[in-house]
C-alpha atoms as a PDB file:
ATOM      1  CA  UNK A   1       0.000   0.000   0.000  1.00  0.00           C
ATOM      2  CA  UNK A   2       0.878   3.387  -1.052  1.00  0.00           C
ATOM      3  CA  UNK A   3      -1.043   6.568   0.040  1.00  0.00           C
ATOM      4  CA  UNK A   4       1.616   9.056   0.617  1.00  0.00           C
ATOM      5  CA  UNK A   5       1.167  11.879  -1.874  1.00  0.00           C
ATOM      6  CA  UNK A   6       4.192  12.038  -4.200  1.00  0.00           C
ATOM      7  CA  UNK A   7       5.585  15.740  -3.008  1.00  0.00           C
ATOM      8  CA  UNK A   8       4.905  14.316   0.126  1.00  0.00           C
ATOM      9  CA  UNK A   9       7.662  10.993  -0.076  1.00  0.00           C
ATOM     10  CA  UNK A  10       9.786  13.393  -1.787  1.00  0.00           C
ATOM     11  CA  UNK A  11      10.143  15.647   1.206  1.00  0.00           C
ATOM     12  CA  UNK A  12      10.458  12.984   3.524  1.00  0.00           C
ATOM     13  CA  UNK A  13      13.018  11.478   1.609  1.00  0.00           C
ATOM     14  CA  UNK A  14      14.820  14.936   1.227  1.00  0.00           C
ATOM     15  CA  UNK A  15      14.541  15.042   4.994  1.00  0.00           C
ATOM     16  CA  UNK A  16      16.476  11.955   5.974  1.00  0.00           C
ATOM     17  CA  UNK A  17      18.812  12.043   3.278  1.00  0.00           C
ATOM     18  CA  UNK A  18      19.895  16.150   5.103  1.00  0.00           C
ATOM     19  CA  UNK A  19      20.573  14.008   7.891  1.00  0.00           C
ATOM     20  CA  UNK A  20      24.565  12.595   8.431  1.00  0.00           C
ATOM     21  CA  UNK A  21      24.932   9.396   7.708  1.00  0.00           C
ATOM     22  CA  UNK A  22      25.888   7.757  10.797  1.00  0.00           C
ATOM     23  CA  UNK A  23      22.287   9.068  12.271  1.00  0.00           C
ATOM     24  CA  UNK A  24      20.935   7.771   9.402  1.00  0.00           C
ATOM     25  CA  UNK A  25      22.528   4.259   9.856  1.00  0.00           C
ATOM     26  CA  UNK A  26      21.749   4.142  13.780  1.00  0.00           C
ATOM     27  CA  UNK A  27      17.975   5.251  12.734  1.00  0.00           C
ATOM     28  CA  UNK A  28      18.487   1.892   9.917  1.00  0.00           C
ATOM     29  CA  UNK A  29      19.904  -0.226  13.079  1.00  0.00           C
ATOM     30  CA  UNK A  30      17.672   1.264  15.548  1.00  0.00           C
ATOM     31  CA  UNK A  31      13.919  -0.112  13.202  1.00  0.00           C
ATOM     32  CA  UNK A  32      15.717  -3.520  12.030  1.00  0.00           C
ATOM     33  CA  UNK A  33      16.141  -4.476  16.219  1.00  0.00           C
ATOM     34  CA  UNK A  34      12.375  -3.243  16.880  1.00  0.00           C
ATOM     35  CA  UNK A  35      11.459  -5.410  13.711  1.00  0.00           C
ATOM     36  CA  UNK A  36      13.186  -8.698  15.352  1.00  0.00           C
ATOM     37  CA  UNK A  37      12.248  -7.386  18.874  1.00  0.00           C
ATOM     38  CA  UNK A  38       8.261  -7.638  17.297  1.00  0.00           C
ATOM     39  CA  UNK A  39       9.341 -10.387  15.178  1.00  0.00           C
ATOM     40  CA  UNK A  40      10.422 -12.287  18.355  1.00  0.00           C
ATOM     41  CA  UNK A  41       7.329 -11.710  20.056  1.00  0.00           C
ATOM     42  CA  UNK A  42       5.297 -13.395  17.688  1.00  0.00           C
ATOM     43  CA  UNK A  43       6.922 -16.659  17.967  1.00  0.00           C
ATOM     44  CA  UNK A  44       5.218 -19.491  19.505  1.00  0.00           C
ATOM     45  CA  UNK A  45       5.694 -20.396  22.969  1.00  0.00           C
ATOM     46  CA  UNK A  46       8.051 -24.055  23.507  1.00  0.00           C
ATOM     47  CA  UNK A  47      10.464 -23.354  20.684  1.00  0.00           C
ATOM     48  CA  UNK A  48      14.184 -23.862  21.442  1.00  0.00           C
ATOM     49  CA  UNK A  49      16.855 -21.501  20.713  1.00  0.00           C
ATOM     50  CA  UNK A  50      17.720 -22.844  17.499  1.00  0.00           C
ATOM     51  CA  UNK A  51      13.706 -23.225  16.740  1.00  0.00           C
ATOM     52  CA  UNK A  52      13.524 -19.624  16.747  1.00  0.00           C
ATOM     53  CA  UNK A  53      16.589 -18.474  14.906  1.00  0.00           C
ATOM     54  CA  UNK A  54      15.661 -20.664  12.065  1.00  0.00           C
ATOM     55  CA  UNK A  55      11.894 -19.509  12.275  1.00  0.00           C
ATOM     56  CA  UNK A  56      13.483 -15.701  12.477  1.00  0.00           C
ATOM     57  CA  UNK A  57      15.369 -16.651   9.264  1.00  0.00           C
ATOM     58  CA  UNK A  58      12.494 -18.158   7.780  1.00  0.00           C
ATOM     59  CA  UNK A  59      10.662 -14.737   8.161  1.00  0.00           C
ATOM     60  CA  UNK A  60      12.962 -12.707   7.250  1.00  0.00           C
ATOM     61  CA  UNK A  61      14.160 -14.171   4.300  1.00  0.00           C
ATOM     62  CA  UNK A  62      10.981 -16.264   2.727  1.00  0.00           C
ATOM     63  CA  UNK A  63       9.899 -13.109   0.391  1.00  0.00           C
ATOM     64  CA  UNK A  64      13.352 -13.023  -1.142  1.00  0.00           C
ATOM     65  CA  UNK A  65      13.494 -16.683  -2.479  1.00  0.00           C
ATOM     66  CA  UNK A  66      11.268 -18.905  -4.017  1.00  0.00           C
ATOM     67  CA  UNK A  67      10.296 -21.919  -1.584  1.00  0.00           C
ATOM     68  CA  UNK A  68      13.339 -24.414  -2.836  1.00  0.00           C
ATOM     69  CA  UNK A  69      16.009 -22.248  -2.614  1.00  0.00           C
ATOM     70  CA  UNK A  70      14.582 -21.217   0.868  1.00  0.00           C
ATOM     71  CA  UNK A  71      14.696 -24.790   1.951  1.00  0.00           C
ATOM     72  CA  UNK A  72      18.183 -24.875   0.754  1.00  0.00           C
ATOM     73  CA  UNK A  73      19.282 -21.733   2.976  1.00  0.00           C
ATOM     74  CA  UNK A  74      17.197 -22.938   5.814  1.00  0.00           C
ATOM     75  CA  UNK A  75      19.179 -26.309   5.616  1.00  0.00           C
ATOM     76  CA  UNK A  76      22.145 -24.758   5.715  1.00  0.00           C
ATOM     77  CA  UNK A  77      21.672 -22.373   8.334  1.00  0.00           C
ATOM     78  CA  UNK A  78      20.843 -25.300  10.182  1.00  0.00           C
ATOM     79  CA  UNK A  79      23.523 -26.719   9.849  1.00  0.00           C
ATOM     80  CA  UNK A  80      25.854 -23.590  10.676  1.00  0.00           C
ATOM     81  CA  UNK A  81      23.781 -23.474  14.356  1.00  0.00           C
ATOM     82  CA  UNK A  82      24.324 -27.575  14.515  1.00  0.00           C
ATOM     83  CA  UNK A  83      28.174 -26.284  14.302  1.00  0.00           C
ATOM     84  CA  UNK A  84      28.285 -23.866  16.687  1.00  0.00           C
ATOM     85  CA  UNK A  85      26.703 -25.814  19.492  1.00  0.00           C
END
């Protein structure tokens, strides 16, 4: 969905791009851990450690890729946690 006004995005864009860029990058950090922080809360209850980072990837990352190659990253970033038990 897209109701902002053209002129509207444009100055908003204009806005944050006046800013430096190291506010710009802490405002970038700063949404992405209140994303996971909400992204968190809505997993289910019971999952392990692991359960959850691979249901965070999942997430995150199922628009990018079509469903095979998401089962392919999935599997290895299974694998990667398996390793760093």
């Amino acid at each position: 969905m897209n109701d902002t006004l053209p002129h509207i995005q444009k100055r908003y864009e204009d806005m944050i791009m006046e800013l430096p860029w190291e506010k710009r990058l802490e405002m970038g950090a700063e949404m992405f851990d209140t994303g996971l922080a909400l992204l968190r809360m809505g997993l289910p209850d019971g999952l392990t450690e692991k359960e959850k980072e691979l249901e965070i990837f999942k997430r995150m990352y199922q628009p990018d890729f079509n469903s095979e190659k998401l089962e392919k990253w999935m599997k290895m970033y299974k694998e990667y946690l398996d390793s760093i038990e």
